[in-house]
Every structure is written in C-alpha cells, then in structure tokens.
N, C-alpha and C. Protein backbone atom coordinates (compact mmCIF):
# COMPACT_ATOMS: atom_id res chain seq x y z
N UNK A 1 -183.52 81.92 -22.21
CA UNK A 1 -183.42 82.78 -21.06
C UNK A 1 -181.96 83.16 -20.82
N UNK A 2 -181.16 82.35 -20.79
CA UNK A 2 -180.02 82.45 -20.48
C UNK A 2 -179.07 83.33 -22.06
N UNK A 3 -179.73 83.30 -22.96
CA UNK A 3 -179.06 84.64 -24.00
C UNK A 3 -179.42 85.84 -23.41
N UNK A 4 -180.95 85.83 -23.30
CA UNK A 4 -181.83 87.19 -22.93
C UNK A 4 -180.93 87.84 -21.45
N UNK A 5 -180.72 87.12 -20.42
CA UNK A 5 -179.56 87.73 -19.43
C UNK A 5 -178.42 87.83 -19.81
N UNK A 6 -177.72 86.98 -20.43
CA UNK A 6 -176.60 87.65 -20.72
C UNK A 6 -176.27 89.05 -21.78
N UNK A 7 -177.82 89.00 -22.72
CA UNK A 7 -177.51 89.91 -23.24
C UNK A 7 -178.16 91.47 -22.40
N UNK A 8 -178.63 91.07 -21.47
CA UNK A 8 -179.28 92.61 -20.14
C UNK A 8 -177.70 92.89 -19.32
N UNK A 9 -176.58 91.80 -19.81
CA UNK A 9 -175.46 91.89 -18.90
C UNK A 9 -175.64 91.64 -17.34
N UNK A 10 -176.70 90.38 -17.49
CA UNK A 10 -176.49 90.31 -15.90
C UNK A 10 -175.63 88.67 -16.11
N UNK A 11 -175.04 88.31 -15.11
CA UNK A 11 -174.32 86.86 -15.12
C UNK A 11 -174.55 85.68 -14.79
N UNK A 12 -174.14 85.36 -15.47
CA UNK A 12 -174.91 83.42 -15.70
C UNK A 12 -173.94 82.80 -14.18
N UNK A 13 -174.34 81.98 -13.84
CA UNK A 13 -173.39 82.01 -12.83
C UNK A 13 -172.45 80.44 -13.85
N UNK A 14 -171.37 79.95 -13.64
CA UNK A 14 -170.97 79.10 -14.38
C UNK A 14 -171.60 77.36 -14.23
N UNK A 15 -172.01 76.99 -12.69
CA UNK A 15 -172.67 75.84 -12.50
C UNK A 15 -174.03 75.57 -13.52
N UNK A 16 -174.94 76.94 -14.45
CA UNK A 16 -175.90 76.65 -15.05
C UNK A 16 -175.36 75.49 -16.52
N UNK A 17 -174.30 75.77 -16.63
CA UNK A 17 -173.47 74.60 -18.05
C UNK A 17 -173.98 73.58 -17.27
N UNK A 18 -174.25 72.79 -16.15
CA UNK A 18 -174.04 71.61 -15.97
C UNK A 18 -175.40 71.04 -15.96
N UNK A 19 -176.48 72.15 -15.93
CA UNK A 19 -178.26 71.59 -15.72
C UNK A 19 -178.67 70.93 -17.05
N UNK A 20 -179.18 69.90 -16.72
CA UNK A 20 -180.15 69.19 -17.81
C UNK A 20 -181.07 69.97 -18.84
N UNK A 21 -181.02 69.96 -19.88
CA UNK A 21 -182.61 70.44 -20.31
C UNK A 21 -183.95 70.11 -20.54
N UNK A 22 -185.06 70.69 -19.27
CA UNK A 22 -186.00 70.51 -19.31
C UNK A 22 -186.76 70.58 -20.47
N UNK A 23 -186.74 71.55 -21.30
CA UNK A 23 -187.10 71.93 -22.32
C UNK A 23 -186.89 70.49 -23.64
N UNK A 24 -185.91 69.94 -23.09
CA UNK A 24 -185.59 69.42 -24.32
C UNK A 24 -185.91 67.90 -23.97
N UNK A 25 -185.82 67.51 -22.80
CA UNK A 25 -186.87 66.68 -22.19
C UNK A 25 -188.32 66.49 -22.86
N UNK A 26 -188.79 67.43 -22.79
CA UNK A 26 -190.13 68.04 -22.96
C UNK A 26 -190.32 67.55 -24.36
N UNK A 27 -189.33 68.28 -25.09
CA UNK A 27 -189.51 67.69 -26.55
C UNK A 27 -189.43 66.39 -27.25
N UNK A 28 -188.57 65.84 -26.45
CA UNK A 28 -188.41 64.36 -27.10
C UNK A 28 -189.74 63.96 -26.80
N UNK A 29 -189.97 63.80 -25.33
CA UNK A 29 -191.68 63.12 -25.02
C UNK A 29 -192.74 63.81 -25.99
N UNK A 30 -192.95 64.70 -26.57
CA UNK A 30 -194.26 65.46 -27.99
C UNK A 30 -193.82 64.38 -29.06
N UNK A 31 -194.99 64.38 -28.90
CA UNK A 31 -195.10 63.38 -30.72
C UNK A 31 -195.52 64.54 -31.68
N UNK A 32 -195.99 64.25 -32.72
CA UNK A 32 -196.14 65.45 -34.17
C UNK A 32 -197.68 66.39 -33.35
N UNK A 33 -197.64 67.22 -32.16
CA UNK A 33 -198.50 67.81 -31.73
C UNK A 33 -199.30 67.25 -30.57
N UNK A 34 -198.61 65.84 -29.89
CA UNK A 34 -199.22 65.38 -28.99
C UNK A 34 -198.28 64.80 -27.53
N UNK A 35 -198.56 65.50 -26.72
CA UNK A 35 -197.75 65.43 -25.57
C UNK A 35 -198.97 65.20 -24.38
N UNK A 36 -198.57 64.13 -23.25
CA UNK A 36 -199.20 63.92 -22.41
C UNK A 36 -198.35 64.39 -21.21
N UNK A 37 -198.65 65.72 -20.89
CA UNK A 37 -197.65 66.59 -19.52
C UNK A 37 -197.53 65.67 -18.52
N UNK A 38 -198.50 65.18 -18.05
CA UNK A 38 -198.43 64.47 -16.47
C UNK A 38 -197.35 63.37 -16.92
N UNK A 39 -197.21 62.45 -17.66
CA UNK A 39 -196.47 61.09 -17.70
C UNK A 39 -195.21 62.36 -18.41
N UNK A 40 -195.01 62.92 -19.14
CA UNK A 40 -193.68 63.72 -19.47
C UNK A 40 -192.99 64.02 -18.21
N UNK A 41 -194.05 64.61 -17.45
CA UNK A 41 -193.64 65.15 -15.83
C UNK A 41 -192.98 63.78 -15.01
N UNK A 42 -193.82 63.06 -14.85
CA UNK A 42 -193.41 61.77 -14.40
C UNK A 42 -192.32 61.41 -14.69
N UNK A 43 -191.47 61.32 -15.93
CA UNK A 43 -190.37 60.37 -16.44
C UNK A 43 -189.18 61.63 -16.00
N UNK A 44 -189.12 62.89 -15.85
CA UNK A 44 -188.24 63.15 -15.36
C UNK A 44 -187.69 63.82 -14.00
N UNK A 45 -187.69 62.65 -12.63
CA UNK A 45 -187.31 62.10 -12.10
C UNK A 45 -185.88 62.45 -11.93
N UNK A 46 -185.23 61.79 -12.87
CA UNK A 46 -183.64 61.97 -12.23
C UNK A 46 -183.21 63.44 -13.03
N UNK A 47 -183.72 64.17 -14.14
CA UNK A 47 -183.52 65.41 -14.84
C UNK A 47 -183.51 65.98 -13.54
N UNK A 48 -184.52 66.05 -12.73
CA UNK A 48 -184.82 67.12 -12.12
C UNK A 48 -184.03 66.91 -10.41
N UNK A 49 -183.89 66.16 -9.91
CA UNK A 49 -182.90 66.15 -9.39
C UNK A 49 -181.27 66.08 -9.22
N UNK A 50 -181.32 65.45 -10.76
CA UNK A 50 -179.74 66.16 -11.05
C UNK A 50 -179.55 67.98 -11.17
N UNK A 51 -181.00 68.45 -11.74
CA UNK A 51 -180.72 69.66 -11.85
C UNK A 51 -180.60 70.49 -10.14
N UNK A 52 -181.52 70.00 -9.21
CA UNK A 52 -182.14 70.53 -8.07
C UNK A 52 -180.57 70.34 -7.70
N UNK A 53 -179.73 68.95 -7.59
CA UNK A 53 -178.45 68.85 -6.86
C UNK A 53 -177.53 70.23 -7.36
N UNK A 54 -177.56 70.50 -8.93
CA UNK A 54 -176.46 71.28 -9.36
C UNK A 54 -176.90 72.68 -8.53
N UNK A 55 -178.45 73.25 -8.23
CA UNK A 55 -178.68 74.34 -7.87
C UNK A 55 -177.64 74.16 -6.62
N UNK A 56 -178.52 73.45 -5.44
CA UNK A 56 -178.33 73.00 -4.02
C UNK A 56 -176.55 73.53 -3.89
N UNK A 57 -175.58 72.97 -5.31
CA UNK A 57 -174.60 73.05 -5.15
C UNK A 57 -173.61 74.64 -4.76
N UNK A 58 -174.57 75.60 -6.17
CA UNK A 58 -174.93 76.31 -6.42
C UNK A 58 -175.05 77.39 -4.59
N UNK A 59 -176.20 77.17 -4.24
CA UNK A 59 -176.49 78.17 -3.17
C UNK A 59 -175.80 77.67 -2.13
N UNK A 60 -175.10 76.73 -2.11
CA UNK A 60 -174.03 76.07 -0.58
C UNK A 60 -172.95 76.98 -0.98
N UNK A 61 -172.63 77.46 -2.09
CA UNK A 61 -171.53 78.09 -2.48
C UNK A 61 -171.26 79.55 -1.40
N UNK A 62 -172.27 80.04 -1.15
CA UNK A 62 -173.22 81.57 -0.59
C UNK A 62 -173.05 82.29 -1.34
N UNK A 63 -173.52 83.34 -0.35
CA UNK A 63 -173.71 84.73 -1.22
C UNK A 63 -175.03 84.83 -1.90
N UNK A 64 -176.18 84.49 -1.59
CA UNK A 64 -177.39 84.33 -2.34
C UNK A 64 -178.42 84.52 -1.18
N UNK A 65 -179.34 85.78 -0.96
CA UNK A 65 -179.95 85.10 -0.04
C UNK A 65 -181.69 85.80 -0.42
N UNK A 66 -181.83 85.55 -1.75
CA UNK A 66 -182.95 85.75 -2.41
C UNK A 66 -182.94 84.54 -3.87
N UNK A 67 -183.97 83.72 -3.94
CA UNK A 67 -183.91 82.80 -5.53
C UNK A 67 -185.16 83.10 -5.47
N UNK A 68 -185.24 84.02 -7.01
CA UNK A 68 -186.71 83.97 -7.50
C UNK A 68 -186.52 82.90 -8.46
N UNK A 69 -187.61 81.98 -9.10
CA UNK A 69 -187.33 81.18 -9.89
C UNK A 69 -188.98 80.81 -10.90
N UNK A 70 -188.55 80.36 -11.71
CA UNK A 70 -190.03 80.24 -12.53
C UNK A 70 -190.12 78.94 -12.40
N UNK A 71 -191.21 77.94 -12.29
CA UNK A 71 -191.59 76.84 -12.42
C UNK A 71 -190.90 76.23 -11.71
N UNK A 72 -190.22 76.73 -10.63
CA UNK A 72 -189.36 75.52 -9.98
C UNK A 72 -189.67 74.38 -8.73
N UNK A 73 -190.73 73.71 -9.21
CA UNK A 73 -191.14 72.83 -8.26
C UNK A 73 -190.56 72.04 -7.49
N UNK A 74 -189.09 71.37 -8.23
CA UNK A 74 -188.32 70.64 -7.59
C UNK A 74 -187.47 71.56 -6.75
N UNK A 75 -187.04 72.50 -6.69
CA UNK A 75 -186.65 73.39 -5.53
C UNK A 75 -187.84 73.75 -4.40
N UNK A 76 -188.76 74.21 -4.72
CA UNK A 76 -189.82 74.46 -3.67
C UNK A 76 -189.94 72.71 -2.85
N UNK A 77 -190.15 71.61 -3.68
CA UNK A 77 -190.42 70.40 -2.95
C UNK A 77 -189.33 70.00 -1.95
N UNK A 78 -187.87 70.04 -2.76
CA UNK A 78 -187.10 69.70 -1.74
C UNK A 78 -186.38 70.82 -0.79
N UNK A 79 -186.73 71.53 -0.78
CA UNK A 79 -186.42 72.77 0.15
C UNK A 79 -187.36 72.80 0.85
N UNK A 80 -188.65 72.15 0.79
CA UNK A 80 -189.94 71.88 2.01
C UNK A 80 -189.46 70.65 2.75
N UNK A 81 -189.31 69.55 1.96
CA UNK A 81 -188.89 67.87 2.55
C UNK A 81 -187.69 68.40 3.54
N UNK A 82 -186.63 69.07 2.96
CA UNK A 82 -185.40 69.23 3.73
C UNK A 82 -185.01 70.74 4.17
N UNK A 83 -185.67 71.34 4.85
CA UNK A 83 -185.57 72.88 5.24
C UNK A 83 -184.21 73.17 5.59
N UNK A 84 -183.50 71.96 6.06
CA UNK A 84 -181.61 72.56 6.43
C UNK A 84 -180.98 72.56 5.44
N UNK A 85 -181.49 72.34 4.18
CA UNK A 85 -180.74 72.76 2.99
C UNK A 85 -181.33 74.39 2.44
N UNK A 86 -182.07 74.93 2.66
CA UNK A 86 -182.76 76.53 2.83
C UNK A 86 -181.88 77.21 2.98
N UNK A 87 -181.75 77.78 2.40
CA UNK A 87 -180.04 79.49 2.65
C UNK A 87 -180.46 80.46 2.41
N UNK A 88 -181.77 80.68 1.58
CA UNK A 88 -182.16 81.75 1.14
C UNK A 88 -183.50 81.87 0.90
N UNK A 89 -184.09 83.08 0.52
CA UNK A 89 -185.35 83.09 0.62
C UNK A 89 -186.10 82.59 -0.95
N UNK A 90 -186.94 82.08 -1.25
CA UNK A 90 -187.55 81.36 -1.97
C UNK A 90 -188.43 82.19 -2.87
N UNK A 91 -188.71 83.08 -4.12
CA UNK A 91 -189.65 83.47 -4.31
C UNK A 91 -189.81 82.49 -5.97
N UNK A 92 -191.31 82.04 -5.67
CA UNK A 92 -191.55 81.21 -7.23
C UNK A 92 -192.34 81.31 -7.69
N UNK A 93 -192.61 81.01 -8.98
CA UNK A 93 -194.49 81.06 -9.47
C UNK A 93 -194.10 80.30 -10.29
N UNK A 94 -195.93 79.95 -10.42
CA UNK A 94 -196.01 79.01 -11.60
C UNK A 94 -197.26 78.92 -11.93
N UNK A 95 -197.74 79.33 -13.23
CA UNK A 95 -198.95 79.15 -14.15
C UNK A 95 -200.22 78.11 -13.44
N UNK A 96 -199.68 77.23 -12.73
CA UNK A 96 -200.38 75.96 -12.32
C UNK A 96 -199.83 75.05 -10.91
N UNK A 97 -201.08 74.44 -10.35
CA UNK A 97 -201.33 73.41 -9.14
C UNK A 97 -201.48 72.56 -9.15
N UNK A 98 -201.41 71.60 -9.30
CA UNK A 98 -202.36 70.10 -9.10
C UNK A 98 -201.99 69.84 -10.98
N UNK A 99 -202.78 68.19 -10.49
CA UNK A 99 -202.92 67.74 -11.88
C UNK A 99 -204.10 66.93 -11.94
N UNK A 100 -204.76 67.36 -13.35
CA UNK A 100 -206.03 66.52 -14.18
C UNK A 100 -206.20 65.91 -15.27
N UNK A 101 -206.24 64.66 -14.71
CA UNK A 101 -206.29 63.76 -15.80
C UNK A 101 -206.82 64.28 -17.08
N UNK A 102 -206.42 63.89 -18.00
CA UNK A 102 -207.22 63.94 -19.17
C UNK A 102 -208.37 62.62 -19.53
N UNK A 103 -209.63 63.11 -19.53
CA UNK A 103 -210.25 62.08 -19.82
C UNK A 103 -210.18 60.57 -20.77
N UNK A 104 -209.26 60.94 -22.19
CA UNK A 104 -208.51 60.30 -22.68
C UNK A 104 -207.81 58.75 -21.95
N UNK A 105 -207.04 59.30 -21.10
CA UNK A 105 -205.97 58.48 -21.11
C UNK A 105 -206.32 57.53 -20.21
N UNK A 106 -207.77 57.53 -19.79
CA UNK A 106 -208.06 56.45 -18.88
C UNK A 106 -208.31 56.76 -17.08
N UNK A 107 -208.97 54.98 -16.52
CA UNK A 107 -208.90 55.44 -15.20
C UNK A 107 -207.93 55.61 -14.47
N UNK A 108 -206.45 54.71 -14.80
CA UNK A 108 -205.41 54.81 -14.38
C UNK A 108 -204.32 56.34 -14.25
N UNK A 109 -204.60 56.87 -15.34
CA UNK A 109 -204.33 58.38 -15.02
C UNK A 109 -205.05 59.12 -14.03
N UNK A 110 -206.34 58.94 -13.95
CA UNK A 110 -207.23 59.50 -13.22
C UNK A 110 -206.86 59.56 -11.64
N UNK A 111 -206.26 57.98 -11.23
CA UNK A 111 -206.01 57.20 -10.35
C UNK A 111 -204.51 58.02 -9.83
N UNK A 112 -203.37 57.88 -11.04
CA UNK A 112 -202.38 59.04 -10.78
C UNK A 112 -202.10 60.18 -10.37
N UNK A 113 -202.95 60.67 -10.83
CA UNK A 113 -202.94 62.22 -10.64
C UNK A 113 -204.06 62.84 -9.22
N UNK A 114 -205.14 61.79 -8.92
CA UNK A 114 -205.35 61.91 -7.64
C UNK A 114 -204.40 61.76 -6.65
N UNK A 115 -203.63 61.05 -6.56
CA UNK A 115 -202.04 60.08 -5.39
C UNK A 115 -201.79 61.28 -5.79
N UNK A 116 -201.22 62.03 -6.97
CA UNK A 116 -200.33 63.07 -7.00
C UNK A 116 -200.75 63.96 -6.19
N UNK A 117 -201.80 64.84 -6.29
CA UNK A 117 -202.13 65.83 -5.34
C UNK A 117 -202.46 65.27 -4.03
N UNK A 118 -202.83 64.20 -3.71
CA UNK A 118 -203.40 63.81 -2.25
C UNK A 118 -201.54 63.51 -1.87
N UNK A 119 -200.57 63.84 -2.22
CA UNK A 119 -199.39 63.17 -2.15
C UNK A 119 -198.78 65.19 -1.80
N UNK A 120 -199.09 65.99 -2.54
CA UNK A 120 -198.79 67.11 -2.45
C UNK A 120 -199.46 67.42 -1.54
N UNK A 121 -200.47 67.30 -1.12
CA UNK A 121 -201.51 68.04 -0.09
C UNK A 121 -200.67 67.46 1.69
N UNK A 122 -200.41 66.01 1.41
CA UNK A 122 -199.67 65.46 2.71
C UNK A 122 -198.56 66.28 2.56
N UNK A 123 -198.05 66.48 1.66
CA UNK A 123 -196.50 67.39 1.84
C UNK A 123 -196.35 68.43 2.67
N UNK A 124 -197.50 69.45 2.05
CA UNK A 124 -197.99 69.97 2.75
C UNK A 124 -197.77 70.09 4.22
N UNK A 125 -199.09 68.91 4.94
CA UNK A 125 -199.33 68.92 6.39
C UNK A 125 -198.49 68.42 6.90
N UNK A 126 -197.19 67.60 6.30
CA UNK A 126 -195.78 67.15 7.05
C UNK A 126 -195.11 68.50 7.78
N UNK A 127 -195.06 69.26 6.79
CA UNK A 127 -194.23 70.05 6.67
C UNK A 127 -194.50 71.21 6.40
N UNK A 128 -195.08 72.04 7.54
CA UNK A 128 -196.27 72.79 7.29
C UNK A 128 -194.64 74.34 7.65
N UNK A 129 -195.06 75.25 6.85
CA UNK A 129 -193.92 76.37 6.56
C UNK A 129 -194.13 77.22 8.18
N UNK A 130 -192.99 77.68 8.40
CA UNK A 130 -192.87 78.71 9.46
C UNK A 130 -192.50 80.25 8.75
N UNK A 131 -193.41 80.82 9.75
CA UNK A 131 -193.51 82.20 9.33
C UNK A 131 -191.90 82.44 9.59
C-alpha cells in the first residue's frame, strides 16, 4: 500500500516507518497453507497497540480531521474505550464481524470466540456512540 501511494504521489506521513507489520505477523503464524486467524489475532496484542500508540501519536500531532482506514479494529476499539483521544472523524470497513470457531480446533475455541463477541457486544453497550 504504501508503494501504491507513494507512487499516486500522495504522502506517507513519516511516523508510518515506525508501525509493526501486521502482515508479517500474519505470516510467521501460517504454517505450509495452514493458519488459525482467531489465535493469530489473539497473539498480537502488543503489535497492535504499539501500532494504535504510533497512530494516536500521529493524530495528536493535528491537522487530520478525517481517518479512513481499512481493517482497523484496534483504532475503532480504542477510540470507543477512550473517546478523549478522538480528533477526528473515523471512517472504516472491514470484510468481517465477530468470530467462528472452526469446528476443528475444539470446544475451547468455541468457548473463545463466544467471550470474544459477547466481550464486543458489552463494548458496545458501555459505550454506546453519540450522534
């Protein structure tokens, strides 16, 4: 992504050098064609809040008062938990909601990934958005 903009000539801002790669995260956890997303998702934890801090750092800077972003859950989560860190307006998507076990991996996944969404759904009603 970050060739594809620089080569449209729009600008990287310089704090993106310092983000983790998800992507590459991603890869170490795949074995020769076999990756289990939810526990991949799970283990990165501190990736994603080191990355969320470098954004956070990022929009305290100003001058921003639109972030569209792809997949960015850890910005949508902690910009819900902590709304006085919010500077700008939020637009995100993402392919997917919730998580389902794979029958595979047992009841204990099953068990996970229920807490997960019954854990998102409370997020939710904590912290319910103002128009």
């Amino acid at each position: 992504m970050t060739r594809l903009l620089g080569a449209s000539g729009e600008r990287i801002h310089p704090l993106s050098a310092r983000l983790a790669s998800e992507s590459r995260h991603i890869e170490l956890e795949s074995g020769e064609h076999d990756l289990n997303a939810f526990q991949a998702i799970r283990r990165m934890d501190e990736l994603l809040i080191a990355n969320f801090m470098t954004f956070q750092d990022t929009i305290d800077e100003g001058g921003y008062d639109l972030v569209i972003a792809d997949e960015a859950w850890d910005i949508d989560h902690y910009w819900h938990e902590h709304p006085e860190l919010k500077k700008a307006k939020l637009a995100w998507f993402t392919d997917f909601v919730g998580w389902v076990p794979m029958p595979a991996n047992g009841a204990h996944e099953a068990f996970l990934t229920t807490d997960y969404n019954a854990e998102m759904i409370g997020h939710i009603e904590r912290h319910p958005r103002r128009a």
